[in-house]
C-alpha atoms as a PDB file:
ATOM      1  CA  UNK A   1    -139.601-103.400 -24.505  1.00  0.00           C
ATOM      2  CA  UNK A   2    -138.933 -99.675 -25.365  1.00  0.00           C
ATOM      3  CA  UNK A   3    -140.685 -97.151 -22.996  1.00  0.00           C
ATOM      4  CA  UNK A   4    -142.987 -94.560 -25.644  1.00  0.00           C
ATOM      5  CA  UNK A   5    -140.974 -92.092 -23.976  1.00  0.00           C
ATOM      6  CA  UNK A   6    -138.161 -93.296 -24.723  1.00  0.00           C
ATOM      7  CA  UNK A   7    -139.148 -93.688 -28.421  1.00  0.00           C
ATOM      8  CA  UNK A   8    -140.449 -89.959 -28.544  1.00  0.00           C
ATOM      9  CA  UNK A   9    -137.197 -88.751 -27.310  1.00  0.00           C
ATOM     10  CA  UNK A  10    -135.229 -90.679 -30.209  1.00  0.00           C
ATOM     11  CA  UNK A  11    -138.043 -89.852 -32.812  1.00  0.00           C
ATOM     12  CA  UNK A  12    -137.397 -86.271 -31.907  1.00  0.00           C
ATOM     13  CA  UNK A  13    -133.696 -86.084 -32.905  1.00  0.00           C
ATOM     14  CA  UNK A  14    -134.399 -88.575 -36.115  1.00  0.00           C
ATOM     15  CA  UNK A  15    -137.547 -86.711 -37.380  1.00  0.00           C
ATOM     16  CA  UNK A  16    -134.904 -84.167 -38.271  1.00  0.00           C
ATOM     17  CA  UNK A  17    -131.594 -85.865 -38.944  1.00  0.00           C
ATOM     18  CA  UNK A  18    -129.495 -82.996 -38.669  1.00  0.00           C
ATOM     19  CA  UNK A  19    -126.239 -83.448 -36.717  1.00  0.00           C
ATOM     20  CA  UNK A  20    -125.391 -80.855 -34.250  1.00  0.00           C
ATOM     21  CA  UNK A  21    -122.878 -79.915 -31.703  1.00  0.00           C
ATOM     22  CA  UNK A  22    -125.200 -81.929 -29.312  1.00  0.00           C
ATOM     23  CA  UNK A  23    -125.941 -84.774 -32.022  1.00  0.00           C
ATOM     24  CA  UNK A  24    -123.920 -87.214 -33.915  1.00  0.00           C
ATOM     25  CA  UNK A  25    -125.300 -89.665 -35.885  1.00  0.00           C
ATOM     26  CA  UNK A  26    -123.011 -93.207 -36.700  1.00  0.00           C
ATOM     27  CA  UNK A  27    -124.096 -95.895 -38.975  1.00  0.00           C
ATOM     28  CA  UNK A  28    -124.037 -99.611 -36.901  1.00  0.00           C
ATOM     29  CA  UNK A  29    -120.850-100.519 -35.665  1.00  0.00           C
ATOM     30  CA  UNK A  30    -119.323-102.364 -33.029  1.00  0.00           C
ATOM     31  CA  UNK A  31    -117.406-100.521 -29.981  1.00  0.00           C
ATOM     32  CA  UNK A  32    -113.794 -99.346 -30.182  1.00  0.00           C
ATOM     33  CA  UNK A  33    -112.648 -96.726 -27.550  1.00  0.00           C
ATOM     34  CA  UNK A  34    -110.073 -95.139 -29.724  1.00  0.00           C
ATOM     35  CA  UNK A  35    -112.858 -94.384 -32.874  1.00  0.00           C
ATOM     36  CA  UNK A  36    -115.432 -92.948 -30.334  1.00  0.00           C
ATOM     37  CA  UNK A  37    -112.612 -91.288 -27.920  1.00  0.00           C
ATOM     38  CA  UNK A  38    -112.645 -87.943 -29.801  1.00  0.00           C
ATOM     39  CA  UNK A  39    -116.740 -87.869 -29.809  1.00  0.00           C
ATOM     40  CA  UNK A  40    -116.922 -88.577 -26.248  1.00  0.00           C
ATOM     41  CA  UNK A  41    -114.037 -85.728 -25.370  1.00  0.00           C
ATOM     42  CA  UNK A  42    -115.797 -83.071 -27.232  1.00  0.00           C
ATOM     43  CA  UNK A  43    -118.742 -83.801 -26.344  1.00  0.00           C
ATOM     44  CA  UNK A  44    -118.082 -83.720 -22.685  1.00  0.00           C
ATOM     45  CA  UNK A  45    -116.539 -79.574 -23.352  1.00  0.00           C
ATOM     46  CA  UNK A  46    -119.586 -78.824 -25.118  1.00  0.00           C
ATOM     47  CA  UNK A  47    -122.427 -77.142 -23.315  1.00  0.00           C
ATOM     48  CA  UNK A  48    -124.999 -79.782 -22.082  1.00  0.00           C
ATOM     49  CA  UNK A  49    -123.010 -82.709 -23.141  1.00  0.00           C
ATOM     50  CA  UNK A  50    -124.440 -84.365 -26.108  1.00  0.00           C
ATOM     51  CA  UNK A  51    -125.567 -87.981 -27.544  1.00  0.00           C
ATOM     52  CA  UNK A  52    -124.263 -90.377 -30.056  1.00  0.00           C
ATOM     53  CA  UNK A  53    -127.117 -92.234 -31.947  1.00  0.00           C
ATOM     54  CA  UNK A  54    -125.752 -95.380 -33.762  1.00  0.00           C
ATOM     55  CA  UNK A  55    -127.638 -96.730 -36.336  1.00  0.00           C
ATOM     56  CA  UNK A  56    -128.100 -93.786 -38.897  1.00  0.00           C
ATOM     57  CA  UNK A  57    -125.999 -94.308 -42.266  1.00  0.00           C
ATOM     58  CA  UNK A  58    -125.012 -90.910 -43.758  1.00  0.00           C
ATOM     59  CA  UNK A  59    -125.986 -91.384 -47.659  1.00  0.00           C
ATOM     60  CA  UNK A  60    -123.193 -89.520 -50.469  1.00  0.00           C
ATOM     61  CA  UNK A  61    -125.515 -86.763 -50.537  1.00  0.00           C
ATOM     62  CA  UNK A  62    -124.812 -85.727 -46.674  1.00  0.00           C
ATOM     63  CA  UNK A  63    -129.102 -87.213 -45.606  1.00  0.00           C
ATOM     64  CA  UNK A  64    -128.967 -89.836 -42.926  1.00  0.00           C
ATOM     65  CA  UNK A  65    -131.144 -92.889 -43.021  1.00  0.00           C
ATOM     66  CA  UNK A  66    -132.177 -94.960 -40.611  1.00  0.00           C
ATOM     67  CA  UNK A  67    -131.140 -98.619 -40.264  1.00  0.00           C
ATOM     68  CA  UNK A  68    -130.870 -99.437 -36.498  1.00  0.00           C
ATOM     69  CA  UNK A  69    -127.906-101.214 -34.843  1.00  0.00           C
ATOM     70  CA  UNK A  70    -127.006-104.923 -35.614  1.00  0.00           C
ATOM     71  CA  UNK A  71    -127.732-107.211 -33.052  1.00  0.00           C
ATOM     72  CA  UNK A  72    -123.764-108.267 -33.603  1.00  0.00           C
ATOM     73  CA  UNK A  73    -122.845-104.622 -32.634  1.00  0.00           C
ATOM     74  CA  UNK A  74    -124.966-103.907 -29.926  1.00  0.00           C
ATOM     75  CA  UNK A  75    -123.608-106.866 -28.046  1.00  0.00           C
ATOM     76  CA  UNK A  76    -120.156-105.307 -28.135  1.00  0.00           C
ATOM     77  CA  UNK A  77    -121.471-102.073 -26.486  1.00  0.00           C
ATOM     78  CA  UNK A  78    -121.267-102.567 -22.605  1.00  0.00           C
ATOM     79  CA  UNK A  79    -121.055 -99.769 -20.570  1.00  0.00           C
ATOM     80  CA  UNK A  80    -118.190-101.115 -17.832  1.00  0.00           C
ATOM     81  CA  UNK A  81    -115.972-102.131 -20.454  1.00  0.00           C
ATOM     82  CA  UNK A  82    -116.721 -99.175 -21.968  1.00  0.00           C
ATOM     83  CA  UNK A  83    -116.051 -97.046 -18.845  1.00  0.00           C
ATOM     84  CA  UNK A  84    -112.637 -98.198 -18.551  1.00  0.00           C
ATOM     85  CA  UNK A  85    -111.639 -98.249 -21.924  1.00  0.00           C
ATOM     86  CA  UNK A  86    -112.075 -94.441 -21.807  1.00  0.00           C
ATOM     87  CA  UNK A  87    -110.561 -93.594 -18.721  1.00  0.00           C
ATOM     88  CA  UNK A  88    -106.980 -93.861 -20.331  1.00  0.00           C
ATOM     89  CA  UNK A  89    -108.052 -91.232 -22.972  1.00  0.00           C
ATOM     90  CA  UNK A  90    -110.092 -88.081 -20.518  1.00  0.00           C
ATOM     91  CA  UNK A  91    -108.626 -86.297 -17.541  1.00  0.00           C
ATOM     92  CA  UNK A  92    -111.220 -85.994 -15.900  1.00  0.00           C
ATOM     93  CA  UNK A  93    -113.231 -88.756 -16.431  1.00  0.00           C
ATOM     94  CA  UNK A  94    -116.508 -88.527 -19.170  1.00  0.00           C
ATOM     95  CA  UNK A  95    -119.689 -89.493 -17.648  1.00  0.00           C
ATOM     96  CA  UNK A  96    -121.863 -90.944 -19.794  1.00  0.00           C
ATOM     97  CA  UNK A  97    -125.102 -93.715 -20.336  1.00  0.00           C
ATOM     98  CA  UNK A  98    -126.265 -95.322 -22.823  1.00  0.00           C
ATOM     99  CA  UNK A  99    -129.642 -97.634 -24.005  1.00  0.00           C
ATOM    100  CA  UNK A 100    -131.029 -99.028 -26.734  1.00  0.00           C
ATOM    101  CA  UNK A 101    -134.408 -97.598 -27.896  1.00  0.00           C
ATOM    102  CA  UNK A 102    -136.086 -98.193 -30.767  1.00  0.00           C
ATOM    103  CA  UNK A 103    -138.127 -95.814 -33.164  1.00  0.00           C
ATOM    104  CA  UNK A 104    -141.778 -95.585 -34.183  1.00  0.00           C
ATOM    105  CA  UNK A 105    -140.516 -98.440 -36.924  1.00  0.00           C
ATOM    106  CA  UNK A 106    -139.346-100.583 -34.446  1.00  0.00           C
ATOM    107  CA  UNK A 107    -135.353-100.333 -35.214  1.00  0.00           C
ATOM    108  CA  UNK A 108    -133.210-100.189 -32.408  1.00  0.00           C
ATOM    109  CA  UNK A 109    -130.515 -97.754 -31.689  1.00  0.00           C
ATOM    110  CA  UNK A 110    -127.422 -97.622 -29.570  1.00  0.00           C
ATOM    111  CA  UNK A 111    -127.927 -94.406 -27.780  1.00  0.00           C
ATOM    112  CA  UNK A 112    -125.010 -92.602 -26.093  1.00  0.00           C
ATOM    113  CA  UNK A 113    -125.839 -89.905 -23.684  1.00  0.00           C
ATOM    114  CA  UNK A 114    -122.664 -87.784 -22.451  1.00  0.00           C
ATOM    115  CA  UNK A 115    -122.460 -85.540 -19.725  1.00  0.00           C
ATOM    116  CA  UNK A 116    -120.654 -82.421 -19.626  1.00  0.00           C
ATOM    117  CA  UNK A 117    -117.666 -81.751 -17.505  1.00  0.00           C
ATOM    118  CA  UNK A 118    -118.430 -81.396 -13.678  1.00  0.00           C
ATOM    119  CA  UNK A 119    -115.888 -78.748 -13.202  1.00  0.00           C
ATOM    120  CA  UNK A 120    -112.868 -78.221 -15.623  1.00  0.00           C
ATOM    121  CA  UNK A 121    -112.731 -79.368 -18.840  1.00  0.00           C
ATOM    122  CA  UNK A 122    -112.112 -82.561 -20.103  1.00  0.00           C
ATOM    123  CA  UNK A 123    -108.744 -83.067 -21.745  1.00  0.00           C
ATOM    124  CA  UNK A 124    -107.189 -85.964 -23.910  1.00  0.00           C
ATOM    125  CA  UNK A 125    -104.424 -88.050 -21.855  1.00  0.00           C
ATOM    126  CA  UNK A 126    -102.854 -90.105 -24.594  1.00  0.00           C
ATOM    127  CA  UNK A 127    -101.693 -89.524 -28.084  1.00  0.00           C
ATOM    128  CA  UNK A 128    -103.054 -91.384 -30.899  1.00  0.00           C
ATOM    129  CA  UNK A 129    -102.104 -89.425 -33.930  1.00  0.00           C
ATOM    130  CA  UNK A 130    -103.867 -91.441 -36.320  1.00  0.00           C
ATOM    131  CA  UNK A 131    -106.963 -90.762 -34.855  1.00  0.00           C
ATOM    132  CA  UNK A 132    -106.401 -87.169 -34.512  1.00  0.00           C
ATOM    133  CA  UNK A 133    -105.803 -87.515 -30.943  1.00  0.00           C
ATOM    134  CA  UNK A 134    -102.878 -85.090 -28.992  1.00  0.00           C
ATOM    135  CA  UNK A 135    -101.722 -85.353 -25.308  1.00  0.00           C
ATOM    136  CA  UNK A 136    -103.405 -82.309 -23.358  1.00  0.00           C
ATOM    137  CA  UNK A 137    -105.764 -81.311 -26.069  1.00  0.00           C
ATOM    138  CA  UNK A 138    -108.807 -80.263 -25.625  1.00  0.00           C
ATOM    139  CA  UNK A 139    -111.762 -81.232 -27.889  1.00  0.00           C
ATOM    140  CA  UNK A 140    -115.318 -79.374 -28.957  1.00  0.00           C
ATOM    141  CA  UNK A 141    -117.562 -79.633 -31.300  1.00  0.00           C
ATOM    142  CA  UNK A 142    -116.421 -77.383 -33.632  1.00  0.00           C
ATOM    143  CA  UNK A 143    -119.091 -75.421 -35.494  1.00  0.00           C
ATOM    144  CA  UNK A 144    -116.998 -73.299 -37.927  1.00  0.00           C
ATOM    145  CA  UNK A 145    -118.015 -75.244 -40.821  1.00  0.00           C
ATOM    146  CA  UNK A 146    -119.737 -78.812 -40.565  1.00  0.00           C
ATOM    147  CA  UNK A 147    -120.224 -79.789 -37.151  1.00  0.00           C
ATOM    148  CA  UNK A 148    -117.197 -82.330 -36.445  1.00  0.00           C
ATOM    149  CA  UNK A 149    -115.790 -83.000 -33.456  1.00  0.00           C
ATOM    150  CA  UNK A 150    -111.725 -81.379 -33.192  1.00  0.00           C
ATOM    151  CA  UNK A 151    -109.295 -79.726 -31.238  1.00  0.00           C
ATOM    152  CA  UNK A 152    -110.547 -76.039 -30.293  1.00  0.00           C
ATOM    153  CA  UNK A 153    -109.599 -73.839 -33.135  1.00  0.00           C
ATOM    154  CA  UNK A 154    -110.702 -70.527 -32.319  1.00  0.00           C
ATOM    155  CA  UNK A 155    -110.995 -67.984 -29.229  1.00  0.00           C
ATOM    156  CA  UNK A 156    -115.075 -68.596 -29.191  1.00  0.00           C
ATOM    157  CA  UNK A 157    -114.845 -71.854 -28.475  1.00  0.00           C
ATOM    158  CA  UNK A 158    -112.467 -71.383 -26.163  1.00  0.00           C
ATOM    159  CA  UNK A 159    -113.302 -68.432 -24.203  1.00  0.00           C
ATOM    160  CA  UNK A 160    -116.934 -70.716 -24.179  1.00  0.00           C
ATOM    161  CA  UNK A 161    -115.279 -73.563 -22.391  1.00  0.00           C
ATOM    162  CA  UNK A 162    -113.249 -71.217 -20.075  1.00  0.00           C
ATOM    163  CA  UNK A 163    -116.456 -69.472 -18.840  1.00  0.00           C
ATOM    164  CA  UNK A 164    -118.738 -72.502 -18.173  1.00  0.00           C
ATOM    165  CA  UNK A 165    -115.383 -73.886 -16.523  1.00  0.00           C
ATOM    166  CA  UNK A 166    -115.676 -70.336 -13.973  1.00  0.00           C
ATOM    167  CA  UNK A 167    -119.388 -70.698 -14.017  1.00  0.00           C
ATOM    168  CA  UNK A 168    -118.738 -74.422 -12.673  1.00  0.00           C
ATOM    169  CA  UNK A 169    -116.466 -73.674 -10.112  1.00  0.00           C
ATOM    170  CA  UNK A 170    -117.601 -70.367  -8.727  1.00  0.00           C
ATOM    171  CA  UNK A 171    -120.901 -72.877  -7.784  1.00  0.00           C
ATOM    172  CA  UNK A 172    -118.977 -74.827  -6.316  1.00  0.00           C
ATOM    173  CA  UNK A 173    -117.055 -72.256  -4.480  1.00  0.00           C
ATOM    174  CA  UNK A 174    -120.044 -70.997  -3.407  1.00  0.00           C
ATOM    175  CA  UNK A 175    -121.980 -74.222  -1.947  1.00  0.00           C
ATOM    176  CA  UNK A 176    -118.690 -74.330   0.890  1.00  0.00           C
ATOM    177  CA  UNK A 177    -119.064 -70.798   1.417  1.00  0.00           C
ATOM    178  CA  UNK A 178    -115.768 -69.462  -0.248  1.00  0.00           C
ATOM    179  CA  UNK A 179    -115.847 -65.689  -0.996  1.00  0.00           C
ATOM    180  CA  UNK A 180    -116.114 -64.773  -4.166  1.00  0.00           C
ATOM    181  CA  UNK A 181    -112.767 -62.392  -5.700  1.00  0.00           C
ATOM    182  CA  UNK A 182    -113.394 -59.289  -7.558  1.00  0.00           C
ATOM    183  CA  UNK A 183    -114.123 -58.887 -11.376  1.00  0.00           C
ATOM    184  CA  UNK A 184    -110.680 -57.545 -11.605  1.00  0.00           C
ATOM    185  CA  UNK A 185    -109.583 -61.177  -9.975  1.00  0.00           C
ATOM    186  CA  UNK A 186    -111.679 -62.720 -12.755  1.00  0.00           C
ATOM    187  CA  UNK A 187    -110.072 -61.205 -15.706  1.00  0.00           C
ATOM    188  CA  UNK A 188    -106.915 -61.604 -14.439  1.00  0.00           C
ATOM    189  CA  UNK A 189    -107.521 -65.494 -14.000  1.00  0.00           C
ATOM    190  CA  UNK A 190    -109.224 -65.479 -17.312  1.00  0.00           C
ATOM    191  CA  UNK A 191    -105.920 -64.401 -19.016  1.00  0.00           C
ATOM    192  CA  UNK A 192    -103.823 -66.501 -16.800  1.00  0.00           C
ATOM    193  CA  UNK A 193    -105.884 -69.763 -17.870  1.00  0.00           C
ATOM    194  CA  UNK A 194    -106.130 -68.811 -21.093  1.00  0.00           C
ATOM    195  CA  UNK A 195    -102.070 -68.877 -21.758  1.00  0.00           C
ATOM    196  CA  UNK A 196    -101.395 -71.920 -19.980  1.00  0.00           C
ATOM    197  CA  UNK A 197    -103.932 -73.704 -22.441  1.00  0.00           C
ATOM    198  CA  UNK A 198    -102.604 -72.137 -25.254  1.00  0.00           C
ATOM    199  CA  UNK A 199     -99.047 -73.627 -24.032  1.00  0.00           C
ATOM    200  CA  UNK A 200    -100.248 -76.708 -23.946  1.00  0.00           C
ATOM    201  CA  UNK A 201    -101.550 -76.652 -27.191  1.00  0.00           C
ATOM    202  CA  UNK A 202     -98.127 -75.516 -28.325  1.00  0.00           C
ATOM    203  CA  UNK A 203    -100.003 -71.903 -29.095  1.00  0.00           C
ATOM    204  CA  UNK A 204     -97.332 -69.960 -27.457  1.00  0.00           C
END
């Protein structure tokens, strides 16, 4: 049985069926790490992680409907599998959840929560072209036009990864008492980070 708070949550994302950088909506399917890889790497880069509802068909005219998972599909969605499926494509590793609530109908959804990155971001580890997967990328959800998720294409996205990335660690630094550098240090590692991912991303 699905907790009412659970179906409140999910009736507050479908009331509006609207994707979003922290939204994406997937008709029923079954599981296959190298279709969701991309989702779950720029997801993880984007601020407060995101979900992936499964179970809303997107109709010709770009509305979503609902239609719930397939018990055949949801079956095929197991979290340890899952787990290390997706290690081979994220350096780090994505943490993520999922469950299957249903809505004030009674459908049921496949609901994928993903965390953002703890510390650095998340980058791709293995190339699958056909899938629009590169070796060292790094993926966001791009909001420059429809909200897809790609490799970072612009300096806002980027420079909004590299500062949660400082944000992260100068927490961190902080909790074992390191001393904090200068502003001047800061722009000076800003720059320095900034070129080595734009090498790696064949930028430079």
């Amino acid at each position: 049985m699905t907790d009412s708070s659970e179906t409140d949550i999910l009736e507050n994302f479908l009331e509006g069926a609207v994707e979003t950088p922290q939204i994406d909506f997937k008709a029923s399917c079954p599981w296959e790490s190298g279709s969701f890889a991309k989702d779950f790497l720029a997801m993880s880069n984007t601020i407060d992680g995101g979900r992936i509802i499964i179970g809303v068909t997107e109709e010709e005219d770009g509305s979503f409907v609902r239609e719930g998972i397939t018990s055949e599909d949801k079956r095929t969605f197991k979290i340890d599998t899952m787990k290390d499926q997706l290690a081979k494509y994220a350096d780090p590793f994505v943490e993520f959840s999922i469950s299957f609530p249903k809505d004030s109908r009674g459908l049921e959804y496949c609901v994928i929560r993903i965390e953002p990155f703890k510390e650095v971001p998340v980058i791709c580890k293995i190339p699958d072209t056909t899938r629009g997967l590169y070796a060292g990328g790094i993926y966001y959800r791009n909001r420059n036009k429809r909200v897809e998720s790609a490799l970072v294409s612009n300096s806002y996205d980027m420079r909004d990864i590299i500062e949660r990335a400082m944000l992260k660690m100068r927490h961190k630094a902080k909790l074992i008492g390191y001393i904090m550098p200068t502003a001047t240090d800061d722009e000076i590692f800003m720059k320095a980070l900034e070129s080595r991912l734009k090498i790696e991303r064949g930028e430079l």
